[in-house]
N, C-alpha and C. Protein backbone atom coordinates (compact mmCIF):
# COMPACT_ATOMS: atom_id res chain seq x y z
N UNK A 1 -31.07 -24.30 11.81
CA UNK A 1 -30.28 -24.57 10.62
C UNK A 1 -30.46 -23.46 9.59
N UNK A 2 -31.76 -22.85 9.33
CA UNK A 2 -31.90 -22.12 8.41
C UNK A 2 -31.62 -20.91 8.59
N UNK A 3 -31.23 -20.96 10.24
CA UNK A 3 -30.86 -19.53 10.77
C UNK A 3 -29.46 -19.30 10.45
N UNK A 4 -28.41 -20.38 10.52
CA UNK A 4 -27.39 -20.01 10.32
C UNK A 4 -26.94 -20.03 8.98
N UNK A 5 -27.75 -20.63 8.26
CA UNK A 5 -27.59 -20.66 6.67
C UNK A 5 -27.65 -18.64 5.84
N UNK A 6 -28.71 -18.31 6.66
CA UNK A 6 -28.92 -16.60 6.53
C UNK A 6 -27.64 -16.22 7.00
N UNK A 7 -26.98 -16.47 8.15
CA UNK A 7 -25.84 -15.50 8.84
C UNK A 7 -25.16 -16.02 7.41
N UNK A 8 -24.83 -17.05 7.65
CA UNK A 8 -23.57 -17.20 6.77
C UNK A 8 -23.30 -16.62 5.21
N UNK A 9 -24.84 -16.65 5.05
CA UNK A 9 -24.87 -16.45 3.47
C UNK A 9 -24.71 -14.45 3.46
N UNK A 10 -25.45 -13.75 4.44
CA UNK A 10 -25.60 -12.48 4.59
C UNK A 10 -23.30 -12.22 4.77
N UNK A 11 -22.97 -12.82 6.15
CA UNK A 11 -21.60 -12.65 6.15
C UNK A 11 -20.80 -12.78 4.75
N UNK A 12 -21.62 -14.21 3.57
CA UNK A 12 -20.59 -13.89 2.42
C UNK A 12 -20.52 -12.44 1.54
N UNK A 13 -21.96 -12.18 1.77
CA UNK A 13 -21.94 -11.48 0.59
C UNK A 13 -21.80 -10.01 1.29
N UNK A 14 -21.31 -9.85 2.63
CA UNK A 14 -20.85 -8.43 2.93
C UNK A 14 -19.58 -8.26 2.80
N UNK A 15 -18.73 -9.35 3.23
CA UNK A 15 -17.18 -9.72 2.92
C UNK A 15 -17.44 -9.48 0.88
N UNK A 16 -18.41 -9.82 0.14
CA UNK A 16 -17.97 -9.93 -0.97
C UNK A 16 -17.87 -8.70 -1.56
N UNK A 17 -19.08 -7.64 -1.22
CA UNK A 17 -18.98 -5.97 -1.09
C UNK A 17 -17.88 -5.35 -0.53
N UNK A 18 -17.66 -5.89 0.32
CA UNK A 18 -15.93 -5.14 1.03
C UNK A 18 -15.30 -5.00 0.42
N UNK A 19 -15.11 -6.19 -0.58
CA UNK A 19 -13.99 -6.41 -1.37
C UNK A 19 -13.68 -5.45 -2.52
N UNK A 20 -15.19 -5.21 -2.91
CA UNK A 20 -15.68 -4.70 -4.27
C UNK A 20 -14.81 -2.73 -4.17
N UNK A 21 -14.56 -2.67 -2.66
CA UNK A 21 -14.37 -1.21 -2.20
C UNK A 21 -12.86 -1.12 -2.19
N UNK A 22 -12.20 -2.23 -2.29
CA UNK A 22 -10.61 -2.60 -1.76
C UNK A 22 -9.93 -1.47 -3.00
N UNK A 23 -8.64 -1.60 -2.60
CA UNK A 23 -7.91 -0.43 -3.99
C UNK A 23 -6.44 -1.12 -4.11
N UNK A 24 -6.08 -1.29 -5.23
CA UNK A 24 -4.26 -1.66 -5.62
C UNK A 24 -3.78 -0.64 -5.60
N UNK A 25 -2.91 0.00 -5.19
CA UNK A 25 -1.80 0.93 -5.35
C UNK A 25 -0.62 0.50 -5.47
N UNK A 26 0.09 1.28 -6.36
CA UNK A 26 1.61 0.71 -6.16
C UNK A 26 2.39 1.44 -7.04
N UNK A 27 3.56 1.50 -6.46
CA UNK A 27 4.62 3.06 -6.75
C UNK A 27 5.96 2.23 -7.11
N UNK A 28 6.63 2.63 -8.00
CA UNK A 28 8.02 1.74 -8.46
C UNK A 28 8.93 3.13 -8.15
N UNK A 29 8.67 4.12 -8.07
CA UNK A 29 9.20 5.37 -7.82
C UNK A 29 10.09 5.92 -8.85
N UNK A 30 9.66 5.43 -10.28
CA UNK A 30 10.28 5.67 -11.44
C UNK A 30 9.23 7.14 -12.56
N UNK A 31 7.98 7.28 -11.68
CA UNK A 31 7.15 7.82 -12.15
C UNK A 31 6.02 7.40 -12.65
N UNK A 32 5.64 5.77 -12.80
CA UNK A 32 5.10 5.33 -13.61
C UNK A 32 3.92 5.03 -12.72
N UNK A 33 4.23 4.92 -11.47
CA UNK A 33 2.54 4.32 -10.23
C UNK A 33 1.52 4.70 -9.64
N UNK A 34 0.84 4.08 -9.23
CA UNK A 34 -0.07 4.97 -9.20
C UNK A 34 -0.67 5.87 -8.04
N UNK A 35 0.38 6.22 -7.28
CA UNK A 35 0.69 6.70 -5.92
C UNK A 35 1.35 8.16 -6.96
N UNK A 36 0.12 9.15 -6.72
CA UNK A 36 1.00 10.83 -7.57
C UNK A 36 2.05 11.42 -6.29
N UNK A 37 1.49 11.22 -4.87
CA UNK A 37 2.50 11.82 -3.68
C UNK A 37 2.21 11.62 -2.77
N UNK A 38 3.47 11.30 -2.07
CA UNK A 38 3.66 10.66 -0.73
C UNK A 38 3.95 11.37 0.28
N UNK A 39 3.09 10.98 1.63
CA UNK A 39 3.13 12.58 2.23
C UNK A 39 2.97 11.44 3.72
N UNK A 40 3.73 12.19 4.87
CA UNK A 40 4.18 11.68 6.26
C UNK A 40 4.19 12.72 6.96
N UNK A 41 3.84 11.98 8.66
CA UNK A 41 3.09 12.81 9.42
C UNK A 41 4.71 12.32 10.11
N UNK A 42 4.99 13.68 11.07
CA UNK A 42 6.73 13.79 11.35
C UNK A 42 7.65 12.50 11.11
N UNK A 43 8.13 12.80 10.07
CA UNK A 43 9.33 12.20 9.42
C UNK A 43 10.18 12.56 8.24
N UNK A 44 10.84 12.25 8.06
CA UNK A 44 11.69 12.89 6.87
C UNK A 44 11.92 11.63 5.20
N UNK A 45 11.17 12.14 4.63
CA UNK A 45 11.28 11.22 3.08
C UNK A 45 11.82 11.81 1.91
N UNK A 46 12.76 10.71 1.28
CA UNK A 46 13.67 11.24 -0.10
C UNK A 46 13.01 10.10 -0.96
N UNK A 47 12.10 10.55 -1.85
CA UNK A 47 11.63 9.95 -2.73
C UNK A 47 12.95 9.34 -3.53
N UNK A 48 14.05 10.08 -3.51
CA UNK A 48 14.84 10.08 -4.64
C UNK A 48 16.22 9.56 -4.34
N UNK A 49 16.27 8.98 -3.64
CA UNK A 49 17.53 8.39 -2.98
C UNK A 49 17.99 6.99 -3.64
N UNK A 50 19.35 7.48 -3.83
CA UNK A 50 20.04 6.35 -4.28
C UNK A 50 19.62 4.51 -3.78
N UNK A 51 19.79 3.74 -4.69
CA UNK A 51 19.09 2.57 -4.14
C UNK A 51 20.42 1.90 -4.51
N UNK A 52 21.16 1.30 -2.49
CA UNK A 52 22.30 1.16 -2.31
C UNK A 52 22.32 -0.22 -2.75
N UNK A 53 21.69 -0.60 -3.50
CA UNK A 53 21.74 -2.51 -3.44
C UNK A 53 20.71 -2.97 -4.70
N UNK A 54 21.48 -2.24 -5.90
CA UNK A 54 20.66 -2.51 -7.06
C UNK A 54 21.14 -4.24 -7.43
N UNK A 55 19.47 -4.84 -7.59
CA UNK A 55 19.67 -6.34 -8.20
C UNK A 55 18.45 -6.62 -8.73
N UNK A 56 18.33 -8.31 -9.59
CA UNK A 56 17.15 -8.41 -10.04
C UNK A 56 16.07 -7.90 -9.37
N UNK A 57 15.56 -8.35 -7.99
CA UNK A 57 14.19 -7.88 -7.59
C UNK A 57 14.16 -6.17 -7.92
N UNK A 58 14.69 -5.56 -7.35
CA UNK A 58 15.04 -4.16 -7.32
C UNK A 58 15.85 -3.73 -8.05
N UNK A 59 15.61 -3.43 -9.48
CA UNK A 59 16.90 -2.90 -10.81
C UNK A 59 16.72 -1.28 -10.25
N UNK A 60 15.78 -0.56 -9.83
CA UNK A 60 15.61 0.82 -10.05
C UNK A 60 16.85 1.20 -9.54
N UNK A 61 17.40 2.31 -10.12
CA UNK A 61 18.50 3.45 -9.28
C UNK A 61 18.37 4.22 -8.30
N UNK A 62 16.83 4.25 -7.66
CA UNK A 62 16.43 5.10 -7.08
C UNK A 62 15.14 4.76 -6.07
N UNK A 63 15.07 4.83 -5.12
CA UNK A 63 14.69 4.55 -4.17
C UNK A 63 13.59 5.05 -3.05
N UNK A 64 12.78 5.19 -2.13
CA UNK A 64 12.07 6.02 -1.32
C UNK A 64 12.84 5.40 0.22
N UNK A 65 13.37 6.97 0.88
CA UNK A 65 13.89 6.71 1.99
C UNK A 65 13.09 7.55 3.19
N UNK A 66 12.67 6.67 4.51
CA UNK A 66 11.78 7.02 5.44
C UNK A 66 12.14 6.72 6.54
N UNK A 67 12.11 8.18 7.33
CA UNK A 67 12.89 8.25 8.80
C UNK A 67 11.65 8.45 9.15
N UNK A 68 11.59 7.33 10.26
CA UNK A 68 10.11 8.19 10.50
C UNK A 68 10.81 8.44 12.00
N UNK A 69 9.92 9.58 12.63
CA UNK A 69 10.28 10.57 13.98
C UNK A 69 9.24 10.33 15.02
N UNK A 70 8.66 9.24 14.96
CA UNK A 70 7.64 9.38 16.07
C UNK A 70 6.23 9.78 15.68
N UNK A 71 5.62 9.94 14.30
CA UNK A 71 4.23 10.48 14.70
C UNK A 71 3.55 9.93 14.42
N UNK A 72 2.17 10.08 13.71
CA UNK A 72 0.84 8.99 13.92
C UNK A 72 0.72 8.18 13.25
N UNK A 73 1.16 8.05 11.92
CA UNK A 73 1.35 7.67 10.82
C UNK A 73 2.64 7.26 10.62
């Protein structure tokens, strides 16, 4: 009993350190996020592409467009 009380308690508190390492990112592609540049391993990206289907969720004019070609990423 007291053995699994250690796993469990050791498993919380490594999951709770993991966490502590985690990161938010996030890019509206208006300039404002916190993503400075976006970079792809063979594919072709237009940060700046018209955004064909402006509505509430998505007001921006402008868009990130990604062909990707096959590579690792």
């Amino acid at each position: 009993m007291l053995k699994q009380k250690t796993v469990a308690t050791l498993l919380f508190f490594t999951c709770l350190v993991g966490m502590g390492y985690a990161q938010s990112v996030q890019d509206n592609f208006e300039g404002t996020g916190t993503i400075s540049t976006w970079a792809g391993d063979d594919c072709g990206m237009d940060p700046a592409f018209s955004n064909p289907n402006i509505d509430l969720i998505n007001p921006s004019s402008t868009i990130l467009k990604y062909d990707d070609f096959g590579g690792q990423y």
